[in-house]
PDB file of N, CA and C in Angstrom:
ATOM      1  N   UNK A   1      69.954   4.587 -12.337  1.00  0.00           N
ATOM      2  CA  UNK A   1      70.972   3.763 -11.746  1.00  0.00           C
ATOM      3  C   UNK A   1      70.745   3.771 -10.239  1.00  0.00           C
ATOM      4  N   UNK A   2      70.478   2.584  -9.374  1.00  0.00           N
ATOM      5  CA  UNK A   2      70.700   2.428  -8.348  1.00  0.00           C
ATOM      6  C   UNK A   2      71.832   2.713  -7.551  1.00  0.00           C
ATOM      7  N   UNK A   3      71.589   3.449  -6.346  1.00  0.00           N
ATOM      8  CA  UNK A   3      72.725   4.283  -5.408  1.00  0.00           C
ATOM      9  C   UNK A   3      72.121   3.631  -4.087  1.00  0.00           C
ATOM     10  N   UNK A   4      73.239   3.099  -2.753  1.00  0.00           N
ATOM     11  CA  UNK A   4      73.121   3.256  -2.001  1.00  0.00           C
ATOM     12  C   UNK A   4      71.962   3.466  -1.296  1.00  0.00           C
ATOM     13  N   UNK A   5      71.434   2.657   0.220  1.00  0.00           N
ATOM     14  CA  UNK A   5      70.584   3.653   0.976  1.00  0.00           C
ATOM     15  C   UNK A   5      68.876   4.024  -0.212  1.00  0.00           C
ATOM     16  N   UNK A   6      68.542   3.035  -1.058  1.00  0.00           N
ATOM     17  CA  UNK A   6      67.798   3.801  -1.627  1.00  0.00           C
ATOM     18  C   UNK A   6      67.584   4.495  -2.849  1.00  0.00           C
ATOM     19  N   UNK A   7      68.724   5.365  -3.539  1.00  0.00           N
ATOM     20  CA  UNK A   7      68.472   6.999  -3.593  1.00  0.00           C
ATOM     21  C   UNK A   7      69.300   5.910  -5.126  1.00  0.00           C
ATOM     22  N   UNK A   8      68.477   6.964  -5.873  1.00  0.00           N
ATOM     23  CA  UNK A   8      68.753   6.361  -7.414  1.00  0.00           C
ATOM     24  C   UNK A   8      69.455   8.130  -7.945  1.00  0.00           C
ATOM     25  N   UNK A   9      70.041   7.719  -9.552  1.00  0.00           N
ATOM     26  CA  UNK A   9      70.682   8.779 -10.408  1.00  0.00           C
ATOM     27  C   UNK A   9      69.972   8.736 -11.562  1.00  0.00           C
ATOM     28  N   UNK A  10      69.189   9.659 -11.986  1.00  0.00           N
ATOM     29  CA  UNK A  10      68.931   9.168 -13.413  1.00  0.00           C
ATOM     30  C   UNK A  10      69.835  10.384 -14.372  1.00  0.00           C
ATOM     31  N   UNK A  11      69.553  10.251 -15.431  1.00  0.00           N
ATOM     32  CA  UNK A  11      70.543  11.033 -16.405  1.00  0.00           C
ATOM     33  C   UNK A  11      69.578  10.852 -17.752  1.00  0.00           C
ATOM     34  N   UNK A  12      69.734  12.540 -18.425  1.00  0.00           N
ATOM     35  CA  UNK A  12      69.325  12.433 -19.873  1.00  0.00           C
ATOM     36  C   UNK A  12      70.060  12.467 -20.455  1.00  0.00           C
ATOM     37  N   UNK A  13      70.062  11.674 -21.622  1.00  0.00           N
ATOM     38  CA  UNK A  13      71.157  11.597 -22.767  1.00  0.00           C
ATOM     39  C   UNK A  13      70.688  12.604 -23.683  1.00  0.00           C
ATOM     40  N   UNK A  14      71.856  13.130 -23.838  1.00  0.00           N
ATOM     41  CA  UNK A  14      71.800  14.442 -25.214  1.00  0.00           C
ATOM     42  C   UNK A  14      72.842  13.747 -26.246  1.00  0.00           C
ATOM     43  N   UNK A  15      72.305  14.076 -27.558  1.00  0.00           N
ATOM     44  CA  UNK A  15      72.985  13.625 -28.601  1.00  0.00           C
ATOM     45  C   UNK A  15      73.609  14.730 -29.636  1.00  0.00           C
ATOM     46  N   UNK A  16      74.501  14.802 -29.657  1.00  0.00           N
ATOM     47  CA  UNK A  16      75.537  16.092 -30.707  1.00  0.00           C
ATOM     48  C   UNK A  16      76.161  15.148 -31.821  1.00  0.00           C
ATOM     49  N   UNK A  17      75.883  15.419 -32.550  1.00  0.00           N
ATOM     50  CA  UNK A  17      76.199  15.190 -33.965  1.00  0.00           C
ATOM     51  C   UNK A  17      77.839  15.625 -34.420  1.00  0.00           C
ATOM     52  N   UNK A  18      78.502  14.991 -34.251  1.00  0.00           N
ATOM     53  CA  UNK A  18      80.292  15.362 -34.414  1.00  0.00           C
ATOM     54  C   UNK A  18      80.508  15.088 -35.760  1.00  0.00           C
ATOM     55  N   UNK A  19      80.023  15.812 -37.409  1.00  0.00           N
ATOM     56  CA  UNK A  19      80.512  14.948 -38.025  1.00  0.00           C
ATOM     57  C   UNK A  19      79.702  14.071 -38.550  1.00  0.00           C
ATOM     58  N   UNK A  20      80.057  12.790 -38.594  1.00  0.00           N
ATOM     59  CA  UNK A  20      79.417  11.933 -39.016  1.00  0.00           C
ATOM     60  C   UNK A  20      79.088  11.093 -37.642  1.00  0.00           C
ATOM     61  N   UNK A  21      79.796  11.161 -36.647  1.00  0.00           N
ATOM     62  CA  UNK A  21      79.741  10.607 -35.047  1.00  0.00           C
ATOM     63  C   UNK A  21      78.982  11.068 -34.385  1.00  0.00           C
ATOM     64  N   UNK A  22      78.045  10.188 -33.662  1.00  0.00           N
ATOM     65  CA  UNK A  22      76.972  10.669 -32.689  1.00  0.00           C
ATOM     66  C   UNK A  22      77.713  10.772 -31.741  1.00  0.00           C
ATOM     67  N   UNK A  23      77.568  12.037 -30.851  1.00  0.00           N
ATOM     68  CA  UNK A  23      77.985  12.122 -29.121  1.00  0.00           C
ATOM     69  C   UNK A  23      77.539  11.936 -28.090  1.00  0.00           C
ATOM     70  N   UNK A  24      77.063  10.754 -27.588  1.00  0.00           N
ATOM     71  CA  UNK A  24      76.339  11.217 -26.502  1.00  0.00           C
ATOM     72  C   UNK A  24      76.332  11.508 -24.745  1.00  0.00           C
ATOM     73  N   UNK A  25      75.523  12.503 -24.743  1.00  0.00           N
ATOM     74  CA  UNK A  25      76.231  13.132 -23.420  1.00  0.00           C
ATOM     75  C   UNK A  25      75.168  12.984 -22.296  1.00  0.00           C
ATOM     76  N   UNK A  26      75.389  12.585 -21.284  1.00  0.00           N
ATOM     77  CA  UNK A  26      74.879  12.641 -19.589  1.00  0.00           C
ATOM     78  C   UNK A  26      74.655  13.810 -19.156  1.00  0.00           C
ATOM     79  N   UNK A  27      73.134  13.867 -18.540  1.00  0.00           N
ATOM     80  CA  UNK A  27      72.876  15.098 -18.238  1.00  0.00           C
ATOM     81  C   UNK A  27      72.162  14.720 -16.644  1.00  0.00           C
ATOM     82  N   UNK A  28      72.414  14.620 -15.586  1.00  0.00           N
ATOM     83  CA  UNK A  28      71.904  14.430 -14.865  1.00  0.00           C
ATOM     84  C   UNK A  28      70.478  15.703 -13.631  1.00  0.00           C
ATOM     85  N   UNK A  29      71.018  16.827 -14.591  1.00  0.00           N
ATOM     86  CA  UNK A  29      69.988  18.224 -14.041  1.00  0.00           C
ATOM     87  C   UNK A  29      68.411  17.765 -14.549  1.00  0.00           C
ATOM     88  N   UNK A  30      67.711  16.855 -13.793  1.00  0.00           N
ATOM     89  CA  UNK A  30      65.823  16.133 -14.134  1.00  0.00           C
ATOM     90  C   UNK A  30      65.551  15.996 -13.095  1.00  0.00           C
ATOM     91  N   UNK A  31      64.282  15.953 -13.305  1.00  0.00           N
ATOM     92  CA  UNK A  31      63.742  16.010 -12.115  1.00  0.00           C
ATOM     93  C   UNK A  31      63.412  14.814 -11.330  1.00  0.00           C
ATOM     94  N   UNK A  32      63.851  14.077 -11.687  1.00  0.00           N
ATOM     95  CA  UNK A  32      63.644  12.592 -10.952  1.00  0.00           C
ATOM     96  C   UNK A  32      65.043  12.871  -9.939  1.00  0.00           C
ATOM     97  N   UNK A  33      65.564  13.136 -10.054  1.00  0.00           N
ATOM     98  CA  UNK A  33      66.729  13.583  -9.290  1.00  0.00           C
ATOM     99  C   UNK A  33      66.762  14.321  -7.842  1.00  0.00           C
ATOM    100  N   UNK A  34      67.256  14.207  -6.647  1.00  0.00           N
ATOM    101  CA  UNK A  34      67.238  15.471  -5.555  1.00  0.00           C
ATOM    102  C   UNK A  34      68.427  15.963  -5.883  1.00  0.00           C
ATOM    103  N   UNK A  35      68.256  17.248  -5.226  1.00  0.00           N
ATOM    104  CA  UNK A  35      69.745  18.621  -5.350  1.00  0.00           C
ATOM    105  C   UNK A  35      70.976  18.357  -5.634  1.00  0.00           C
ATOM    106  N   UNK A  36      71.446  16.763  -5.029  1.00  0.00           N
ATOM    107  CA  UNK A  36      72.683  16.402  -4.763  1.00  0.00           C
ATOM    108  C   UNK A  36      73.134  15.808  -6.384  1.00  0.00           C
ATOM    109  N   UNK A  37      71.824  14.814  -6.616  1.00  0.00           N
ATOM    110  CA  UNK A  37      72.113  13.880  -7.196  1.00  0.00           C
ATOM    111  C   UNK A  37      72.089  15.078  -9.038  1.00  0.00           C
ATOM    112  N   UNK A  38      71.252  15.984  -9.038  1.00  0.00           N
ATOM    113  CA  UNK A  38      71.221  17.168 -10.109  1.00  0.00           C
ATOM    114  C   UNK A  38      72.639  17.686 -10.393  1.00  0.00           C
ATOM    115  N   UNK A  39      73.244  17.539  -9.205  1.00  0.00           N
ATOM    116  CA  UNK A  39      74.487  18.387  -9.159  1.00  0.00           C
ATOM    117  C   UNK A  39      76.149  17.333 -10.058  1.00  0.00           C
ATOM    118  N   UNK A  40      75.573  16.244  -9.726  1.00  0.00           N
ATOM    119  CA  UNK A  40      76.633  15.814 -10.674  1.00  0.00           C
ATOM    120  C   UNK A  40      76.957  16.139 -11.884  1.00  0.00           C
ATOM    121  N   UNK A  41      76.516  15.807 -12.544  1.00  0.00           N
ATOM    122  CA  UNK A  41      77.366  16.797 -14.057  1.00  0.00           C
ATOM    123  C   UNK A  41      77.203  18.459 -14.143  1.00  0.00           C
ATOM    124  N   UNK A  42      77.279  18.832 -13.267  1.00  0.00           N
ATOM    125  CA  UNK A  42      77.693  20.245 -13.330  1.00  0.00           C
ATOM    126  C   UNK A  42      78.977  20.659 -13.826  1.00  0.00           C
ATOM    127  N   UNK A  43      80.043  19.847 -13.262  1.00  0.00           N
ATOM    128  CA  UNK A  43      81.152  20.564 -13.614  1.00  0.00           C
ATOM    129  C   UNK A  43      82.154  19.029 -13.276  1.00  0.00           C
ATOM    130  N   UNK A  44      83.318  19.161 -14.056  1.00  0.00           N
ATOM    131  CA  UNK A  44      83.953  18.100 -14.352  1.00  0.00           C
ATOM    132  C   UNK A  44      85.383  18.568 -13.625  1.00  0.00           C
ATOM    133  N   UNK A  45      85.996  17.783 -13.089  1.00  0.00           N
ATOM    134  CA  UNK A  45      87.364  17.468 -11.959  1.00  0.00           C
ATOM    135  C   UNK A  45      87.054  18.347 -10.771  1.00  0.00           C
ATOM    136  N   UNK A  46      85.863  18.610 -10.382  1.00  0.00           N
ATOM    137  CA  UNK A  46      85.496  19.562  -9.349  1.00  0.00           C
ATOM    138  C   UNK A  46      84.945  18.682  -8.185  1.00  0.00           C
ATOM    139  N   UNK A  47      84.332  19.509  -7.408  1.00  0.00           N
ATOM    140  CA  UNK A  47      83.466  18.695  -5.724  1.00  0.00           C
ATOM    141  C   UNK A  47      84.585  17.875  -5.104  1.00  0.00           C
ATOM    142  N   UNK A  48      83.920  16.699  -3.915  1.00  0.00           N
ATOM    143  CA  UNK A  48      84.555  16.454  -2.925  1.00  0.00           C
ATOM    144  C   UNK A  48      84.499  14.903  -3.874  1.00  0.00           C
ATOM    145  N   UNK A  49      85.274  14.013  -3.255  1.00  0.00           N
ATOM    146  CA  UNK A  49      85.396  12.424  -3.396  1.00  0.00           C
ATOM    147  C   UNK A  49      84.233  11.793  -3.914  1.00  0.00           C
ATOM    148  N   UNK A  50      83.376  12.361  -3.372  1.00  0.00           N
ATOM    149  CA  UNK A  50      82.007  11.740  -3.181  1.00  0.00           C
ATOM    150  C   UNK A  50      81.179  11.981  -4.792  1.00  0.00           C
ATOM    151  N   UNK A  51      81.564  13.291  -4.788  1.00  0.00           N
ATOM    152  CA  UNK A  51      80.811  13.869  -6.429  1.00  0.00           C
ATOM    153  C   UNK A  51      81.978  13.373  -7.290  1.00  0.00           C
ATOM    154  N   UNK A  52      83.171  12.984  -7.367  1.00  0.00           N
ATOM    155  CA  UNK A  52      83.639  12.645  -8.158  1.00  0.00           C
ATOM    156  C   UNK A  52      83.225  10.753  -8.143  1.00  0.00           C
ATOM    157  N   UNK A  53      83.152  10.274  -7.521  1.00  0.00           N
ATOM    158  CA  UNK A  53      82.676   8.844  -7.545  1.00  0.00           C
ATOM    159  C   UNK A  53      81.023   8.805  -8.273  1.00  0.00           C
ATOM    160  N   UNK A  54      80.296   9.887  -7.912  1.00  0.00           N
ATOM    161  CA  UNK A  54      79.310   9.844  -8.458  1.00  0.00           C
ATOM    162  C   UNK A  54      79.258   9.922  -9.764  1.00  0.00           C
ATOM    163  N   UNK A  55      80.178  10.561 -10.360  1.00  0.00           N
ATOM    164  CA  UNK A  55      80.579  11.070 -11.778  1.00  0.00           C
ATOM    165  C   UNK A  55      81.109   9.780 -12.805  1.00  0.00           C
ATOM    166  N   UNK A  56      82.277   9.025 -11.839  1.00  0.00           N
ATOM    167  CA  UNK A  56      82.797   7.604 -12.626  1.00  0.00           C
ATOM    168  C   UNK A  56      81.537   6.559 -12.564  1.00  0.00           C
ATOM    169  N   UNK A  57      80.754   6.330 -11.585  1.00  0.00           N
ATOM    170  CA  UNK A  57      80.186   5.679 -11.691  1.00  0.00           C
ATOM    171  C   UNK A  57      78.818   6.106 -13.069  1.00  0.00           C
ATOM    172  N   UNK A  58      78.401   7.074 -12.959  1.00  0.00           N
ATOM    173  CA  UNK A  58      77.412   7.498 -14.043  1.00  0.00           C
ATOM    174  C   UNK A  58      77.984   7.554 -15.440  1.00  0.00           C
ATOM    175  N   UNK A  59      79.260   7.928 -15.616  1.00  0.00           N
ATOM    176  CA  UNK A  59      79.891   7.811 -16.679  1.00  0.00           C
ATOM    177  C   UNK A  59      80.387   6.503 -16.483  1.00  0.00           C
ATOM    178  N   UNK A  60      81.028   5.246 -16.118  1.00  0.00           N
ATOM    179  CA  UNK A  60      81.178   4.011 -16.283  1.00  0.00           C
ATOM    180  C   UNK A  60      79.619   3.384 -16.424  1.00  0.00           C
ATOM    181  N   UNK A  61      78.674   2.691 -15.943  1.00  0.00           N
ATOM    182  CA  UNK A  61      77.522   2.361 -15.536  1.00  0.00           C
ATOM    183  C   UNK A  61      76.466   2.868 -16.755  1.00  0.00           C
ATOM    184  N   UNK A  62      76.204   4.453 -16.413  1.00  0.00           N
ATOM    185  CA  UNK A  62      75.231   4.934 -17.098  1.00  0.00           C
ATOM    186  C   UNK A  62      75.745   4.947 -18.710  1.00  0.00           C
ATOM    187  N   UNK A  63      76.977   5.458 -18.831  1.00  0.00           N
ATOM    188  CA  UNK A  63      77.854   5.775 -20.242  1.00  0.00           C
ATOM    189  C   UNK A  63      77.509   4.120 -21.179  1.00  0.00           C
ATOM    190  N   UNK A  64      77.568   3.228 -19.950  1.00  0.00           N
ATOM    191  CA  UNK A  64      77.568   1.603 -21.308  1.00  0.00           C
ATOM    192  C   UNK A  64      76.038   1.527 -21.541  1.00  0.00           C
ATOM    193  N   UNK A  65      75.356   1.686 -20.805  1.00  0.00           N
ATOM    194  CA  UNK A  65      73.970   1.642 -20.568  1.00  0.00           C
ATOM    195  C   UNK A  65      72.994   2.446 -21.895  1.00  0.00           C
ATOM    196  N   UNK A  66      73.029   3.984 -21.997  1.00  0.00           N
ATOM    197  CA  UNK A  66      73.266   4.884 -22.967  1.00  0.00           C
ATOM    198  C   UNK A  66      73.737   4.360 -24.348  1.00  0.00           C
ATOM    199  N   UNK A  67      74.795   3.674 -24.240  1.00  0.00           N
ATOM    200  CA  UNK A  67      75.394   3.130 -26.086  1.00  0.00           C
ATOM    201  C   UNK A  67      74.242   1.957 -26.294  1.00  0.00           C
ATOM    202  N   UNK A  68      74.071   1.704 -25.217  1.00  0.00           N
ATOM    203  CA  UNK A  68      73.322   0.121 -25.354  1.00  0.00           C
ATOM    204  C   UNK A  68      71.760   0.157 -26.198  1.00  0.00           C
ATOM    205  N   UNK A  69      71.627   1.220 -25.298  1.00  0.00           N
ATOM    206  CA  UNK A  69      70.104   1.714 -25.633  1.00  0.00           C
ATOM    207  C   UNK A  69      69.752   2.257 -26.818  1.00  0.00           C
ATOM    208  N   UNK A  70      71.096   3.324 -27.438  1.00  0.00           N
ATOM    209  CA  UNK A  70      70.735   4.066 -28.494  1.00  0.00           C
ATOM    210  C   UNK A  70      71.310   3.118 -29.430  1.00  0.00           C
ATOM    211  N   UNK A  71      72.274   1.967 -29.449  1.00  0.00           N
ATOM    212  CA  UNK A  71      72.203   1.060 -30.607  1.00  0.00           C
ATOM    213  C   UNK A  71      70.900   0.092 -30.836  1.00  0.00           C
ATOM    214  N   UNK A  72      70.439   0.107 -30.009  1.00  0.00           N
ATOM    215  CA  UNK A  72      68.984  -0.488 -30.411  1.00  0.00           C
ATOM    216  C   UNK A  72      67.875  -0.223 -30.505  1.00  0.00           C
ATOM    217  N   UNK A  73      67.632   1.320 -30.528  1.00  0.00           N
ATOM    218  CA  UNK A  73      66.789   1.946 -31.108  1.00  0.00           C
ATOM    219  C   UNK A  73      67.424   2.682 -32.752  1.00  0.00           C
ATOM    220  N   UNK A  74      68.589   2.568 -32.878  1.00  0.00           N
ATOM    221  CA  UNK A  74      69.164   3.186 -34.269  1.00  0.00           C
ATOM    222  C   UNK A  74      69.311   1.934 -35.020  1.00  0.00           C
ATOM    223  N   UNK A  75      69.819   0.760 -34.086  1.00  0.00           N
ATOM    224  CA  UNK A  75      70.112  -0.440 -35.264  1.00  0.00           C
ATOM    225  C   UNK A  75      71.693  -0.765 -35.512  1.00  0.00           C
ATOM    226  N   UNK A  76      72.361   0.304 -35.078  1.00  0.00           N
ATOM    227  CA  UNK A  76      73.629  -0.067 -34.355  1.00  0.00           C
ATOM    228  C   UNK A  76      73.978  -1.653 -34.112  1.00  0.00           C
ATOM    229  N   UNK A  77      75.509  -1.873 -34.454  1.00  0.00           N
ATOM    230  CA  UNK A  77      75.445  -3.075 -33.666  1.00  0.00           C
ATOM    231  C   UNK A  77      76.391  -2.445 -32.243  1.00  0.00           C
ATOM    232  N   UNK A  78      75.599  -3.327 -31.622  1.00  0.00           N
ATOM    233  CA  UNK A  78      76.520  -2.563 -29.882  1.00  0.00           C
ATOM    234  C   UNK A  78      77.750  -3.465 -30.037  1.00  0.00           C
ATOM    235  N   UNK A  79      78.696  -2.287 -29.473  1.00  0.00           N
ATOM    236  CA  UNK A  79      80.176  -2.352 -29.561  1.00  0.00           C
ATOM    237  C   UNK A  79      80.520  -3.971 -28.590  1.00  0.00           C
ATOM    238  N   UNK A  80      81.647  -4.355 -29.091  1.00  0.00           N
ATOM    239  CA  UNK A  80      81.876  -5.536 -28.044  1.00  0.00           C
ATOM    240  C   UNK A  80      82.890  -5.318 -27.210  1.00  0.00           C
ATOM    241  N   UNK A  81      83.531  -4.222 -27.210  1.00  0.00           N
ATOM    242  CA  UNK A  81      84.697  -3.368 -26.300  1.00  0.00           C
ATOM    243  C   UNK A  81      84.241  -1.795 -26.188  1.00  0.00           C
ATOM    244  N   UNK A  82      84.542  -1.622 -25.053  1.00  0.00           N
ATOM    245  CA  UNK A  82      84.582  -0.024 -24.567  1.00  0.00           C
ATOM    246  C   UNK A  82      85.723   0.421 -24.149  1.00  0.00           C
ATOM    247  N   UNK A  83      86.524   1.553 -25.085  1.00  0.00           N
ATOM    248  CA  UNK A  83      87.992   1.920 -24.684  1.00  0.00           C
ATOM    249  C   UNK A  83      87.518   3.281 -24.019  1.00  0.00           C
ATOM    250  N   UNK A  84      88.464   3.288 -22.898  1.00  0.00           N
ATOM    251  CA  UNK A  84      88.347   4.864 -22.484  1.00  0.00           C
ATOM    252  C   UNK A  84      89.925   5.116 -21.975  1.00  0.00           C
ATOM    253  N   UNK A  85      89.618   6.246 -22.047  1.00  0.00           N
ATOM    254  CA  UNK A  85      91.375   7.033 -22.337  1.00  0.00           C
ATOM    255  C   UNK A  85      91.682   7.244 -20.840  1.00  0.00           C
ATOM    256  N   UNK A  86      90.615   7.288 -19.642  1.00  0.00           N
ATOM    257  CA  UNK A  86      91.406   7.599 -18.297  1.00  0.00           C
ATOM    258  C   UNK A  86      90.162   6.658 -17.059  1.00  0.00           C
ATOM    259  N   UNK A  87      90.498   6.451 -16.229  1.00  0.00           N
ATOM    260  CA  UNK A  87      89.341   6.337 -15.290  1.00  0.00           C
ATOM    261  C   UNK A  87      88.700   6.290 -14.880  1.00  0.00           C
ATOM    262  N   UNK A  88      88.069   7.334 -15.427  1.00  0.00           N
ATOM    263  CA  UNK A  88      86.383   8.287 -15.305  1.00  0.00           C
ATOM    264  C   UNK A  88      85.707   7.272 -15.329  1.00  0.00           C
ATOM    265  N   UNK A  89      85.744   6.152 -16.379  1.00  0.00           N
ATOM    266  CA  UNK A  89      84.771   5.222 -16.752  1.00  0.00           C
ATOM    267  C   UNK A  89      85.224   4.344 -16.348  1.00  0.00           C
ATOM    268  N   UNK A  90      85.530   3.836 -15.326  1.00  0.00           N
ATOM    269  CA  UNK A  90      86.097   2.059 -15.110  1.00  0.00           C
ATOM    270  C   UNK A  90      85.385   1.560 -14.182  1.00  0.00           C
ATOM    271  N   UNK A  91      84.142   2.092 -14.122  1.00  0.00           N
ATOM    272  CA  UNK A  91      82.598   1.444 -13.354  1.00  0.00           C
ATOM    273  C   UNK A  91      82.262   0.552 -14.530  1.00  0.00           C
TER     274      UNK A  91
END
């Protein structure tokens, strides 16, 4: 995902099995990443303004991006609505 100034976010998706529900989760600790940008999903309602914007945006942005990808490598049909329960995601 393109950031500002340059400086991109990438993120690995991890997949947990809930059940019969795939989970999938943002991992932004790779190495395509510098220190700052690693540090976002470390820890959740934590850091300054800045790491929390980094966080909605990777979870809004990266989170639709992620469903998109893994329904079309599984065969999925991709969703035509995305509900989310708070904020986090309204990138």
């Amino acid at each position: 995902m393109g950031l500002p100034k340059g400086r991109g976010l990438h993120a690995q998706v991890w997949i947990a099995q809930v059940g019969r529900v795939p989970q999938l989760l943002l991992d932004s600790d790779v190495e395509e990443n510098d220190r700052s940008a690693r540090d976002v999903t470390d820890r959740l309602y934590g850091g300054g303004g800045d790491h929390r914007l980094l966080q909605e945006m990777l979870l809004g942005i990266g989170g639709v991006r992620a469903i998109r990808v893994y329904c079309r490598i599984t065969g999925h049909p991709e969703p035509e609505v995305f509900h989310t329960n708070e904020g986090h995601a309204g990138f």
